[in-house]
C-alpha atoms as a PDB file:
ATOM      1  CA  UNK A   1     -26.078  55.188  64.406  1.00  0.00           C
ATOM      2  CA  UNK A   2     -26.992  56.244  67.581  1.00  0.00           C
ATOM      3  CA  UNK A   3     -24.915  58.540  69.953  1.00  0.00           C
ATOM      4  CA  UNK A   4     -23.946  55.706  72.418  1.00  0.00           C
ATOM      5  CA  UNK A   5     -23.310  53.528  69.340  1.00  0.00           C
ATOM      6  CA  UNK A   6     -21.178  56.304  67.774  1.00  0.00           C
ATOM      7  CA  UNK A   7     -19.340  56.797  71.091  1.00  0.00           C
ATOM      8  CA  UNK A   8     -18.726  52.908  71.151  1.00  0.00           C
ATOM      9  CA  UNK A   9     -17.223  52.791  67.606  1.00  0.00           C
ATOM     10  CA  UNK A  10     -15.093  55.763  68.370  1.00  0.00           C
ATOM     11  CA  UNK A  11     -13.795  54.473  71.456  1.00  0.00           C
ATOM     12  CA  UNK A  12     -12.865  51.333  69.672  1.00  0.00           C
ATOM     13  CA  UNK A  13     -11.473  52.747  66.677  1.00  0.00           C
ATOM     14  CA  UNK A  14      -8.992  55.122  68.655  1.00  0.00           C
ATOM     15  CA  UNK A  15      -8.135  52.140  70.953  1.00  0.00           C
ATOM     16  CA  UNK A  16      -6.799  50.205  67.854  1.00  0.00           C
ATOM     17  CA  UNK A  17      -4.971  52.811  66.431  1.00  0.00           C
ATOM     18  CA  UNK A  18      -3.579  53.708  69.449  1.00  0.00           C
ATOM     19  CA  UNK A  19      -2.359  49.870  70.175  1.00  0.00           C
ATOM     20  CA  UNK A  20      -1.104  49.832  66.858  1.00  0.00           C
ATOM     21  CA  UNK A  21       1.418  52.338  67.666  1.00  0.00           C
ATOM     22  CA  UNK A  22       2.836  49.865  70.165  1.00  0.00           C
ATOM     23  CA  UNK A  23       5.422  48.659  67.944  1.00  0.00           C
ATOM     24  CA  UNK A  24       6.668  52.166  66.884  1.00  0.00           C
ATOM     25  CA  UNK A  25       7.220  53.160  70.981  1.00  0.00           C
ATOM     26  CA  UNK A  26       9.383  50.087  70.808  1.00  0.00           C
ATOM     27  CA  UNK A  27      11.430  50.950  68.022  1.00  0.00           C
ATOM     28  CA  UNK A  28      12.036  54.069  69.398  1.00  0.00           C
ATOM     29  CA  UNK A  29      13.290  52.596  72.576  1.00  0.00           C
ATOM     30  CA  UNK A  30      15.602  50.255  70.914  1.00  0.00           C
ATOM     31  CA  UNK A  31      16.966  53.277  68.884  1.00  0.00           C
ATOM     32  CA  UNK A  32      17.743  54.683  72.048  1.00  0.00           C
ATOM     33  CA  UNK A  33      19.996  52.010  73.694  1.00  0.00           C
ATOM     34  CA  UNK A  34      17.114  49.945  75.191  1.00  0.00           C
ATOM     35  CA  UNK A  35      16.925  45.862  74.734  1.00  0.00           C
ATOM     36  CA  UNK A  36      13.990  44.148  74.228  1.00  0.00           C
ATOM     37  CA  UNK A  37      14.301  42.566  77.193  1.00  0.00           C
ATOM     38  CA  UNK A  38      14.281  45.836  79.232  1.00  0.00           C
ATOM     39  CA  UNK A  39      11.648  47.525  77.196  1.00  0.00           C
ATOM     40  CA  UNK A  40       9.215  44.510  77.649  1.00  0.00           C
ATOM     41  CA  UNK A  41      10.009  44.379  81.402  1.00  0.00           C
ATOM     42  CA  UNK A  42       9.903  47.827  82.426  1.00  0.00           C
ATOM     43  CA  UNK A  43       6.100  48.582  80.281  1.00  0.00           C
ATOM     44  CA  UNK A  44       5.047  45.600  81.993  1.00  0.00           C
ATOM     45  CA  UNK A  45       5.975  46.603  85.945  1.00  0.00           C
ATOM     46  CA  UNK A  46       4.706  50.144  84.684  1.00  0.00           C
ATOM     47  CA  UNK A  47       1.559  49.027  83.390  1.00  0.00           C
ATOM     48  CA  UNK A  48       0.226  47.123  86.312  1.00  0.00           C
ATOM     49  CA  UNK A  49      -0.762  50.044  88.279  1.00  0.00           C
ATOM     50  CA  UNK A  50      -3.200  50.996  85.339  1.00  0.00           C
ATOM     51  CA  UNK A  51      -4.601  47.378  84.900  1.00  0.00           C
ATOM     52  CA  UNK A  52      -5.991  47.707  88.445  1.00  0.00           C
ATOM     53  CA  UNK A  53      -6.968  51.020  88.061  1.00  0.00           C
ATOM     54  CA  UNK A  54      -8.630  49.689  85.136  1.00  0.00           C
ATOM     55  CA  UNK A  55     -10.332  46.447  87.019  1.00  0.00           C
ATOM     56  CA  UNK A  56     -11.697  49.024  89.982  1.00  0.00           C
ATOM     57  CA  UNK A  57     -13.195  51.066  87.455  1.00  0.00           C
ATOM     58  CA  UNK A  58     -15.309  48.212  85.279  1.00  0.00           C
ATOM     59  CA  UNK A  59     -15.531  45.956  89.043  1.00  0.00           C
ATOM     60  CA  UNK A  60     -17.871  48.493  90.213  1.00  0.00           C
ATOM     61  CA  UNK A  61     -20.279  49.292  87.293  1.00  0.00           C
ATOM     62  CA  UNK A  62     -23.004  47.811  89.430  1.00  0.00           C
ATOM     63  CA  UNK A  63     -22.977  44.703  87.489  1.00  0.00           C
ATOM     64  CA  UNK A  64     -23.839  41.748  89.573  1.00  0.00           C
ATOM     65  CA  UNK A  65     -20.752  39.150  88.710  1.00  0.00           C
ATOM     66  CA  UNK A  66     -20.004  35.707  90.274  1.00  0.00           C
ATOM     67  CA  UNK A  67     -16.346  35.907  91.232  1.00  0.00           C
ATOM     68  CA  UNK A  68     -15.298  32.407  92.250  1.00  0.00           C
ATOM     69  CA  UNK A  69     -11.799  32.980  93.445  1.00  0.00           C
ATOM     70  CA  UNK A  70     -10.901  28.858  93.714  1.00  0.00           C
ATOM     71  CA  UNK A  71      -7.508  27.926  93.555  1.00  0.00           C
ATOM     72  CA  UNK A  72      -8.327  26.381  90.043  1.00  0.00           C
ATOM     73  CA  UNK A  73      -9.500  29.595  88.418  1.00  0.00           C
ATOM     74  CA  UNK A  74      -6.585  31.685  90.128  1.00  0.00           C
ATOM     75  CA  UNK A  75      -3.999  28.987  88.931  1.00  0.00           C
ATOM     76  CA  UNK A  76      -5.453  28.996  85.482  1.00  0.00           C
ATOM     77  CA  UNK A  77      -5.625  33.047  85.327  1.00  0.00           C
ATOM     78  CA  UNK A  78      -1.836  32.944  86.393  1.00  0.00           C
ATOM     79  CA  UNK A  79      -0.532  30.566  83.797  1.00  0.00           C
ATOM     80  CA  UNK A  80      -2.804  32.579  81.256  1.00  0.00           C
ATOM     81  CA  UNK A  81      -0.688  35.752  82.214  1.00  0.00           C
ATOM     82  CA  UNK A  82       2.473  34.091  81.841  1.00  0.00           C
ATOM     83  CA  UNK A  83       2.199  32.623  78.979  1.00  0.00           C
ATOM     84  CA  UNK A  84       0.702  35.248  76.907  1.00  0.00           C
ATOM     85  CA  UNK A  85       1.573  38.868  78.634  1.00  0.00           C
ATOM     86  CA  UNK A  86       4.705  37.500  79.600  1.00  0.00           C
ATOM     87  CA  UNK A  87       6.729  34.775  77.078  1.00  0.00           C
ATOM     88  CA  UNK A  88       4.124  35.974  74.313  1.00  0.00           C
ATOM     89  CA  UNK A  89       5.240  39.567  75.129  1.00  0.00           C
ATOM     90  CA  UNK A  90       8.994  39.020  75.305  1.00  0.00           C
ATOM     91  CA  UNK A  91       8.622  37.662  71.704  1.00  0.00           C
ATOM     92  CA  UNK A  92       6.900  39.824  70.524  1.00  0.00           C
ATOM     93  CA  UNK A  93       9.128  42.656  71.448  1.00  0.00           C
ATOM     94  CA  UNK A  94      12.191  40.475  70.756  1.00  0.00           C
ATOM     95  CA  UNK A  95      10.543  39.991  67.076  1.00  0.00           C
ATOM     96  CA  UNK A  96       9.982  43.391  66.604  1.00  0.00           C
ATOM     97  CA  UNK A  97      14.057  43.770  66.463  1.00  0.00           C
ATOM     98  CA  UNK A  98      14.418  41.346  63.708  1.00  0.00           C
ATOM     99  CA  UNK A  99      11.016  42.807  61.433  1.00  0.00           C
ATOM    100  CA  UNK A 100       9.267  45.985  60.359  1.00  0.00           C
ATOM    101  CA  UNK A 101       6.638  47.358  63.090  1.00  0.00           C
ATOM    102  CA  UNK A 102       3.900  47.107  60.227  1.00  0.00           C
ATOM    103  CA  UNK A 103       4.871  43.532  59.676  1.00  0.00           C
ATOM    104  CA  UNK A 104       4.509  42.248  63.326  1.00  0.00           C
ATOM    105  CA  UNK A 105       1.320  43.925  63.878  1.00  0.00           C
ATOM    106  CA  UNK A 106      -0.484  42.100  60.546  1.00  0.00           C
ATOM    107  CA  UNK A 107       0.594  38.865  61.562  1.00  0.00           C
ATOM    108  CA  UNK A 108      -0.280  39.413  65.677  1.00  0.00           C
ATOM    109  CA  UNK A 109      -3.834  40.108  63.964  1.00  0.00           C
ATOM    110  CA  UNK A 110      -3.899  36.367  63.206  1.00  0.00           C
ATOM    111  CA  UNK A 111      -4.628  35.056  66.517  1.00  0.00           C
ATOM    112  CA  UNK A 112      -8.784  35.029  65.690  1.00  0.00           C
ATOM    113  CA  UNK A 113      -7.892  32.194  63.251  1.00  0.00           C
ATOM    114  CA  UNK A 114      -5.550  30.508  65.774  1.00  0.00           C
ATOM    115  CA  UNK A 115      -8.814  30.801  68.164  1.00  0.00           C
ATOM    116  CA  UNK A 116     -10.886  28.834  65.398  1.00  0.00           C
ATOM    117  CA  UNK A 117      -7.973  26.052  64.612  1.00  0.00           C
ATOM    118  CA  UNK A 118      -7.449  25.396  68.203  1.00  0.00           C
ATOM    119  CA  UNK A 119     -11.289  25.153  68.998  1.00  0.00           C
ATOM    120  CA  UNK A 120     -11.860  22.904  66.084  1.00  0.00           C
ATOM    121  CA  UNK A 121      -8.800  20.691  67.638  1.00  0.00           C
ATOM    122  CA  UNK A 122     -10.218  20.701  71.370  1.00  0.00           C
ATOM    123  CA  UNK A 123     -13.587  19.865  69.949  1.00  0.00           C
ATOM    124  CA  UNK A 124     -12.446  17.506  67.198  1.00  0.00           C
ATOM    125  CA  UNK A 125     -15.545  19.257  65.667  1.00  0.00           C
ATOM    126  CA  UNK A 126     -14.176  20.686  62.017  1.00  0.00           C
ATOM    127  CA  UNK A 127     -15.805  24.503  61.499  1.00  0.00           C
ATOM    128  CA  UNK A 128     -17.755  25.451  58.955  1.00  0.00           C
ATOM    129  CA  UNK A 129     -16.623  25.423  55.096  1.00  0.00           C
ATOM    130  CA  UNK A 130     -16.715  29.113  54.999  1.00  0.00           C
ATOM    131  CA  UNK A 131     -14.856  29.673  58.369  1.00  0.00           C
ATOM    132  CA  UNK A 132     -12.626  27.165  57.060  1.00  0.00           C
ATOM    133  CA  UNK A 133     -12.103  29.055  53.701  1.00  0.00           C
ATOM    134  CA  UNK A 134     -11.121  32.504  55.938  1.00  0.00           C
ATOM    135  CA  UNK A 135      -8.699  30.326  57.624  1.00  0.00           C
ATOM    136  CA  UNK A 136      -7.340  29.508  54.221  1.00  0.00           C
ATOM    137  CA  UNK A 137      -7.218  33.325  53.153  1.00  0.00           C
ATOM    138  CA  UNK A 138      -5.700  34.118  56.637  1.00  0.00           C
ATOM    139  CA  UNK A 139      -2.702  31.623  56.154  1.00  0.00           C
ATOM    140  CA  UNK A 140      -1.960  32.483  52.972  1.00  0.00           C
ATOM    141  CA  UNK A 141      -2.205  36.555  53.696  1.00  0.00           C
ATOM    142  CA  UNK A 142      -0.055  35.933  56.341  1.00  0.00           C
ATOM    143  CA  UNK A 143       2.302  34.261  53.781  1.00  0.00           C
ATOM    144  CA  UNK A 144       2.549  37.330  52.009  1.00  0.00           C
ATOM    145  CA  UNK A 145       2.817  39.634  54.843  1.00  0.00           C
ATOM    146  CA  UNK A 146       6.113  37.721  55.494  1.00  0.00           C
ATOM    147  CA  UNK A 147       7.367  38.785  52.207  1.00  0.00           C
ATOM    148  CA  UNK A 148       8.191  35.459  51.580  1.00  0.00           C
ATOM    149  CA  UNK A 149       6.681  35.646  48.166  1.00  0.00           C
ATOM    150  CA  UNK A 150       8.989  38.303  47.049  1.00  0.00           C
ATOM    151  CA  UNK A 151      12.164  35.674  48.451  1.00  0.00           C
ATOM    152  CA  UNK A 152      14.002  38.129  50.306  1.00  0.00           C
ATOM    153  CA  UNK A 153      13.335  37.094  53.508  1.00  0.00           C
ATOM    154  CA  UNK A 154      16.293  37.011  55.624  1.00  0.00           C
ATOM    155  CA  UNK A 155      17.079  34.400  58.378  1.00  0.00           C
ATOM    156  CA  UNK A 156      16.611  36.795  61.303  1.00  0.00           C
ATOM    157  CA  UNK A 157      13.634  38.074  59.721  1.00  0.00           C
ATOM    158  CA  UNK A 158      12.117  34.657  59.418  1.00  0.00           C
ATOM    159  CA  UNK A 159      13.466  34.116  63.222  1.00  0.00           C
ATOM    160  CA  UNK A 160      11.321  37.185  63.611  1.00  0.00           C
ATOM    161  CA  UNK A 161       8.515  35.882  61.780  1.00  0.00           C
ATOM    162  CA  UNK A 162       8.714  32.721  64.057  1.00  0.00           C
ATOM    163  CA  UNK A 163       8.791  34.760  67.303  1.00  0.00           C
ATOM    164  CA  UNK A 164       5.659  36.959  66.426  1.00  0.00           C
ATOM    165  CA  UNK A 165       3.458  33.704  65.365  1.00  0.00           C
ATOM    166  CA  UNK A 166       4.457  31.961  68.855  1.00  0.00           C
ATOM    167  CA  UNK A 167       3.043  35.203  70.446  1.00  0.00           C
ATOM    168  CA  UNK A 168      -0.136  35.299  68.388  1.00  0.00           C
ATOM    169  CA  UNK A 169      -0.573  31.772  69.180  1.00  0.00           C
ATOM    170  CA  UNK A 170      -0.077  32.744  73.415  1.00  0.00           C
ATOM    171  CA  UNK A 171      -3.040  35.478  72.765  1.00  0.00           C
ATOM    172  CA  UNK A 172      -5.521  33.430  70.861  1.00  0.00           C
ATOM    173  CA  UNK A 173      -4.500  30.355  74.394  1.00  0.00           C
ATOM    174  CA  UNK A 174      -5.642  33.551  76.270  1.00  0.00           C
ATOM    175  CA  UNK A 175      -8.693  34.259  74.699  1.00  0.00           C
ATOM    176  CA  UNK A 176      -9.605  30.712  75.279  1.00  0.00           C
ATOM    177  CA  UNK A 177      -8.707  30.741  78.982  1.00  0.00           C
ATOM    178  CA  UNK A 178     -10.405  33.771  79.841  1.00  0.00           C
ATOM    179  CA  UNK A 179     -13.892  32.517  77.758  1.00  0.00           C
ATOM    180  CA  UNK A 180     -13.805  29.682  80.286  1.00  0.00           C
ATOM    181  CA  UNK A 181     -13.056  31.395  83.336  1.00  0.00           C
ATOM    182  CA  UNK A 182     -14.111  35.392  83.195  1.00  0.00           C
ATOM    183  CA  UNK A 183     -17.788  33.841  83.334  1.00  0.00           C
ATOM    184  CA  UNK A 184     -17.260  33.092  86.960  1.00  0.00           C
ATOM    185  CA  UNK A 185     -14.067  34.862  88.184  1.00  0.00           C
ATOM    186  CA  UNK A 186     -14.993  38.522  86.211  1.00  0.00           C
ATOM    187  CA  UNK A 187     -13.565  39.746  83.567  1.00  0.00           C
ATOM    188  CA  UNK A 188     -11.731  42.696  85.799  1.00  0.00           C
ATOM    189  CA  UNK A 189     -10.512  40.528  88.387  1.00  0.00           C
ATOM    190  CA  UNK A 190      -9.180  38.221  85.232  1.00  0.00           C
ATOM    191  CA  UNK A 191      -7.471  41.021  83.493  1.00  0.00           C
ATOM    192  CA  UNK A 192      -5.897  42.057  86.722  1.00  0.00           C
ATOM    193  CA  UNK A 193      -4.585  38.793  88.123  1.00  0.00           C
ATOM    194  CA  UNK A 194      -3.330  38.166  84.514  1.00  0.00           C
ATOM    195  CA  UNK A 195      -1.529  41.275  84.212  1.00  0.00           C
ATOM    196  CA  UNK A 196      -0.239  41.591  87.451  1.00  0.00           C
ATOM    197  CA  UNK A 197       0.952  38.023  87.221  1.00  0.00           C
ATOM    198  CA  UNK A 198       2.791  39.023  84.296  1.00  0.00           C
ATOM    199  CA  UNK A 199       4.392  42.161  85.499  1.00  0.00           C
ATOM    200  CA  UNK A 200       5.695  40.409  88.763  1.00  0.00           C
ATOM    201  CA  UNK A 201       7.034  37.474  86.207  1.00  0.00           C
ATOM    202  CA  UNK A 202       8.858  40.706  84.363  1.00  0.00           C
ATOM    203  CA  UNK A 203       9.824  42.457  87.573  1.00  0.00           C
ATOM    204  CA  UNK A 204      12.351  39.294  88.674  1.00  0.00           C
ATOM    205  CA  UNK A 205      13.214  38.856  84.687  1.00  0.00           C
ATOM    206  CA  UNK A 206      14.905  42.423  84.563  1.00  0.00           C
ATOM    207  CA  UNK A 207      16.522  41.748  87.903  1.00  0.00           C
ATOM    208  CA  UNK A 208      18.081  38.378  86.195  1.00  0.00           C
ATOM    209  CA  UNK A 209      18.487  38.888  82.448  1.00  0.00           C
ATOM    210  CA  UNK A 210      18.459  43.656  82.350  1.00  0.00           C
ATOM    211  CA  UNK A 211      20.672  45.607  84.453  1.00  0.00           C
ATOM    212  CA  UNK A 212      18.547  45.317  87.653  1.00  0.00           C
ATOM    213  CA  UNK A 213      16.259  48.028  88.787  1.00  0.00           C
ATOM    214  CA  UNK A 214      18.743  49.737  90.889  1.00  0.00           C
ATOM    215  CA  UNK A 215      20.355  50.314  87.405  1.00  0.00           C
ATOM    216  CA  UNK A 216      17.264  51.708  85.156  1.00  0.00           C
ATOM    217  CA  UNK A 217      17.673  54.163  82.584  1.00  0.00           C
ATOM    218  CA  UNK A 218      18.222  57.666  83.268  1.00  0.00           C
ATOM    219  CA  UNK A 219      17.599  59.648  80.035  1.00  0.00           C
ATOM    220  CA  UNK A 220      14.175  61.611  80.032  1.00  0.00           C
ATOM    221  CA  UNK A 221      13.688  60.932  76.270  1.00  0.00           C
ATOM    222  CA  UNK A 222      13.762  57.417  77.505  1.00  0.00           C
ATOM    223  CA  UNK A 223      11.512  57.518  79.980  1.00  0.00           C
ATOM    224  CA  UNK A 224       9.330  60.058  77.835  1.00  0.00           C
ATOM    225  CA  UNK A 225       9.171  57.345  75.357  1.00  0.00           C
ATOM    226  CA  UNK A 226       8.094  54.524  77.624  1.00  0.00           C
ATOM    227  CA  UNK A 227       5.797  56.260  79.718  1.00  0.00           C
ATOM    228  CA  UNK A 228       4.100  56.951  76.139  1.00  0.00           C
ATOM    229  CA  UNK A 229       4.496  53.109  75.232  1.00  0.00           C
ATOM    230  CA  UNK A 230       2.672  52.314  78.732  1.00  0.00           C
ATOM    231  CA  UNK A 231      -0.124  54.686  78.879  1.00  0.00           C
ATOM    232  CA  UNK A 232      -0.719  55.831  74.823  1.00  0.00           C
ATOM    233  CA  UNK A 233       0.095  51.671  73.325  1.00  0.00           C
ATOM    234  CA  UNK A 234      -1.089  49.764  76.448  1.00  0.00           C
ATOM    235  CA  UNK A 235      -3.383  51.388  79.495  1.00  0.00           C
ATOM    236  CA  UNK A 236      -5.261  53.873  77.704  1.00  0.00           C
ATOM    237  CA  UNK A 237      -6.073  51.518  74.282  1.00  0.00           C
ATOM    238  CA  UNK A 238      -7.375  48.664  76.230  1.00  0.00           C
ATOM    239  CA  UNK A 239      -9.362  51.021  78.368  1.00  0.00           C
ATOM    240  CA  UNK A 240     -11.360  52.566  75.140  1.00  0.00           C
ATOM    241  CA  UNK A 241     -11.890  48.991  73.960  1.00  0.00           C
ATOM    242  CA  UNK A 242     -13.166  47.437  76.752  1.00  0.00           C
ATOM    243  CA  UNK A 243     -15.322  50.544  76.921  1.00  0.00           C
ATOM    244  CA  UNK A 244     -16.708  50.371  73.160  1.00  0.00           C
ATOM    245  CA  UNK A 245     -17.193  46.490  73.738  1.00  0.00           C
ATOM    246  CA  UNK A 246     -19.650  47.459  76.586  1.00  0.00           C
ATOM    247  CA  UNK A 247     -21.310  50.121  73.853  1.00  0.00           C
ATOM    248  CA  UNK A 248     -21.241  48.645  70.639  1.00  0.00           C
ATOM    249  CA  UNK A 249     -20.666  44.608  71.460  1.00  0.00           C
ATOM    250  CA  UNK A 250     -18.113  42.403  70.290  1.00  0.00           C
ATOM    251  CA  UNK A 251     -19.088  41.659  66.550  1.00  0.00           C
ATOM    252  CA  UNK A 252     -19.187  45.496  65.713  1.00  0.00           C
ATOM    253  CA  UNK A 253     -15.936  46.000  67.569  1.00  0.00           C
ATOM    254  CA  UNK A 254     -14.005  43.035  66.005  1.00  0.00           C
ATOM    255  CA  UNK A 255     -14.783  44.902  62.673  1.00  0.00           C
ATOM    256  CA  UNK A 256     -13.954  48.194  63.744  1.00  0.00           C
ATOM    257  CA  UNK A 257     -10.541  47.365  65.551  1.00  0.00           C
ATOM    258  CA  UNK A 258      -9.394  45.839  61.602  1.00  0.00           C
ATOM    259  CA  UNK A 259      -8.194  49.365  61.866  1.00  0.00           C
ATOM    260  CA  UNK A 260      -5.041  48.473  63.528  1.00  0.00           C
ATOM    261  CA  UNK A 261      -2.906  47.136  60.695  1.00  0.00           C
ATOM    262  CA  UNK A 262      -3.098  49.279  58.245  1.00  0.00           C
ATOM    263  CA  UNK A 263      -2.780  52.401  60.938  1.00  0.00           C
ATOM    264  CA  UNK A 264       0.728  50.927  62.019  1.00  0.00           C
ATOM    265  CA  UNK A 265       1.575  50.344  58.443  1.00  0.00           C
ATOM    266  CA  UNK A 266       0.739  54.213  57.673  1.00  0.00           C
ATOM    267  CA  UNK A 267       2.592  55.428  61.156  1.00  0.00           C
ATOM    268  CA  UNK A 268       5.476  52.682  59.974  1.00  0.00           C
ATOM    269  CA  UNK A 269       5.828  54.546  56.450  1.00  0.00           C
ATOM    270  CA  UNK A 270       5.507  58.037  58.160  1.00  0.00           C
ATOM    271  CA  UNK A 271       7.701  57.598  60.886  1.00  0.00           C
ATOM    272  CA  UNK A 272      10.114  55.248  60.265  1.00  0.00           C
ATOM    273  CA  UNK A 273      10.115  54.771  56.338  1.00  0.00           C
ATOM    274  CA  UNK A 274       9.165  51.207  56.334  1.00  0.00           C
ATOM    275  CA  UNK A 275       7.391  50.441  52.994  1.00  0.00           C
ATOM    276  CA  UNK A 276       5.715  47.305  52.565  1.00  0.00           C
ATOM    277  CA  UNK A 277       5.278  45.803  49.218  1.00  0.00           C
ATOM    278  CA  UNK A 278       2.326  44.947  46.916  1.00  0.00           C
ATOM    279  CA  UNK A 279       1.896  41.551  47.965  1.00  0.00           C
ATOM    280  CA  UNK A 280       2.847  42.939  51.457  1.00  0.00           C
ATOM    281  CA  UNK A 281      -0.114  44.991  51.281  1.00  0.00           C
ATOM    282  CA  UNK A 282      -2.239  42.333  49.424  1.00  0.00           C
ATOM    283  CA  UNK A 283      -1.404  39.938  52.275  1.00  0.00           C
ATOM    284  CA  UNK A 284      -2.745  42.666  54.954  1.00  0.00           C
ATOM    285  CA  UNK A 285      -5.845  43.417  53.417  1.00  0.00           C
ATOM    286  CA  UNK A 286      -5.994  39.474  53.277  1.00  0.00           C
ATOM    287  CA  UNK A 287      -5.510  38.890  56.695  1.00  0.00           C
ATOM    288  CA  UNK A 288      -7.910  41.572  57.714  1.00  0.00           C
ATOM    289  CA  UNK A 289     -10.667  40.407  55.387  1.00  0.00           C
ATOM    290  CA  UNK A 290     -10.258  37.074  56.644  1.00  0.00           C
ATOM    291  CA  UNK A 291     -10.222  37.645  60.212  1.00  0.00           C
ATOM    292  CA  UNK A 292     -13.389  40.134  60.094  1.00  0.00           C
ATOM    293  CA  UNK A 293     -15.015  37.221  58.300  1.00  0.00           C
ATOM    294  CA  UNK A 294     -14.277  34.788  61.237  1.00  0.00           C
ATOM    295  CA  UNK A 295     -15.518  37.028  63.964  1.00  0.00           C
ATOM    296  CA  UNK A 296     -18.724  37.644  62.620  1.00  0.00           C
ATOM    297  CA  UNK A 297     -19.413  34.660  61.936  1.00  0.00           C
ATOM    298  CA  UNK A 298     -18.400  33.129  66.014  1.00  0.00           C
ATOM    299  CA  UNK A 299     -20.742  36.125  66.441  1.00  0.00           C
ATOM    300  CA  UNK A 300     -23.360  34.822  64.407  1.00  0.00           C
ATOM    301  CA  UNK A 301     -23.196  31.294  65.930  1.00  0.00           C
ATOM    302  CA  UNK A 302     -23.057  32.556  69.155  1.00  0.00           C
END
């Protein structure tokens, strides 16, 4: 491998071990007095800054890019951020209450086959019997990443279960958005109208649903702990990626960032004590195997 290649697949591989440790930052904040409605607020007001930091930085790589900023695209950019960085992300972290940190992050890594099912349903064009065999493996790994084979799944954890497949679903709408429109608005400018769409959306839902921002927290370890969850599990992850994408391309990085499962399951057990079981485990290795199958081959057709 060469030395920009290794670079690439290093960048990518820290940036999904680092976003796997997402969950645990949230944990850690609940366990210290925080709701999920003030943890997903406050990362997302805090985060902005580093989005366009992010969007200045890859805007002026010298790259020639057709930014078309019609009221269509703009319109279609903010609804993508709302939906999916703003409701997706409020379930999410709501989920991640109800469910084990290594749980939520196997079934988030679904949303490749959501991509595939909802393309097959816009196209009314069925995939291919092979991509339609890792959507098979997919579903049923994500069936035993629920630990619903081992029937003790309680009611809030199925709640939580519910939650964390409505957010996977808002990610994979995302990725469909953003194939359609980062072609002409840019993928920086996309990223940072999403995002800061999405942080505005949180900044009035913490003024309405948290204590208000004249009331914010005011332990350090609290702030400590989100400024980790901001720049370690959100800025600094999706800046390596985007990075090793540029490097490496997408196929190579879709295989590489499979990393991020089984690195929250291993911080989970470390950290927290959360064990998952066989099947557990089966169903992750499942899900992964499947999902790596799916993205090389949408790279292969490409």
């Amino acid at each position: 491998m060469s030395s920009p290649g290794l670079a690439g697949a290093v960048l990518v591989g820290t940036g999904a071990v680092l976003l796997a440790s997402k969950g645990l930052f949230a944990k850690a904040l609940y366990d210290l007095g925080l709701t999920h409605h003030e943890v997903a607020a406050i990362r997302a007001v805090l985060a902005v800054p580093g989005f366009c930091l992010i969007a200045l930085i890859y805007s002026r790589r010298g790259r020639p890019q057709t930014n078309r900023f019609t009221v269509g695209n703009i319109l279609a950019t903010c609804g993508a951020g709302l939906l999916c960085y703003y409701l997706g992300s409020l379930a999410n972290f709501f989920a991640l209450t109800l469910i084990q940190a290594n749980v939520e992050r196997a079934l988030l890594f679904s949303y490749p086959a959501i991509v595939v099912a909802l393309q097959a349903i816009l196209s009314r064009h069925l995939p291919s019997i092979t991509t339609m065999l890792a959507l098979v493996a997919t579903t049923g790994g994500i069936f035993l990443v629920t630990g619903a084979a081992d029937g003790d799944l309680s009611a809030a954890e199925w709640v939580g279960v519910g939650w964390v497949i409505f957010c996977s679903s808002t990610i994979a709408i995302y990725f469909l958005v953003s194939g359609k429109i980062t072609n002409e608005l840019g993928s920086a400018y996309f990223t940072a109208i999403a995002m800061t769409t999405s942080g505005g959306a949180f900044f009035i839902h913490y003024q309405w649903f948290g204590a208000g921002w004249l009331a914010l927290p005011q332990s350090p370890e609290v702030w400590m702990t989100m400024l980790a969850l901001v720049i370690v599990a959100t800025v600094v992850p999706l800046l390596c990626i985007a990075e090793g994408v540029r490097r490496i391309g997408a196929q190579r990085a879709a295989l590489i960032s499979t990393l991020g499962p089984p690195a929250t399951a291993w911080m989970a057990y470390e950290l927290y004590g959360e064990i998952l079981s066989h099947s557990q485990i089966v169903g992750t290795l499942t899900i992964i195997a499947g999902v790596a199958f799916i993205e090389i081959n949408a790279q292969r057709g490409a």
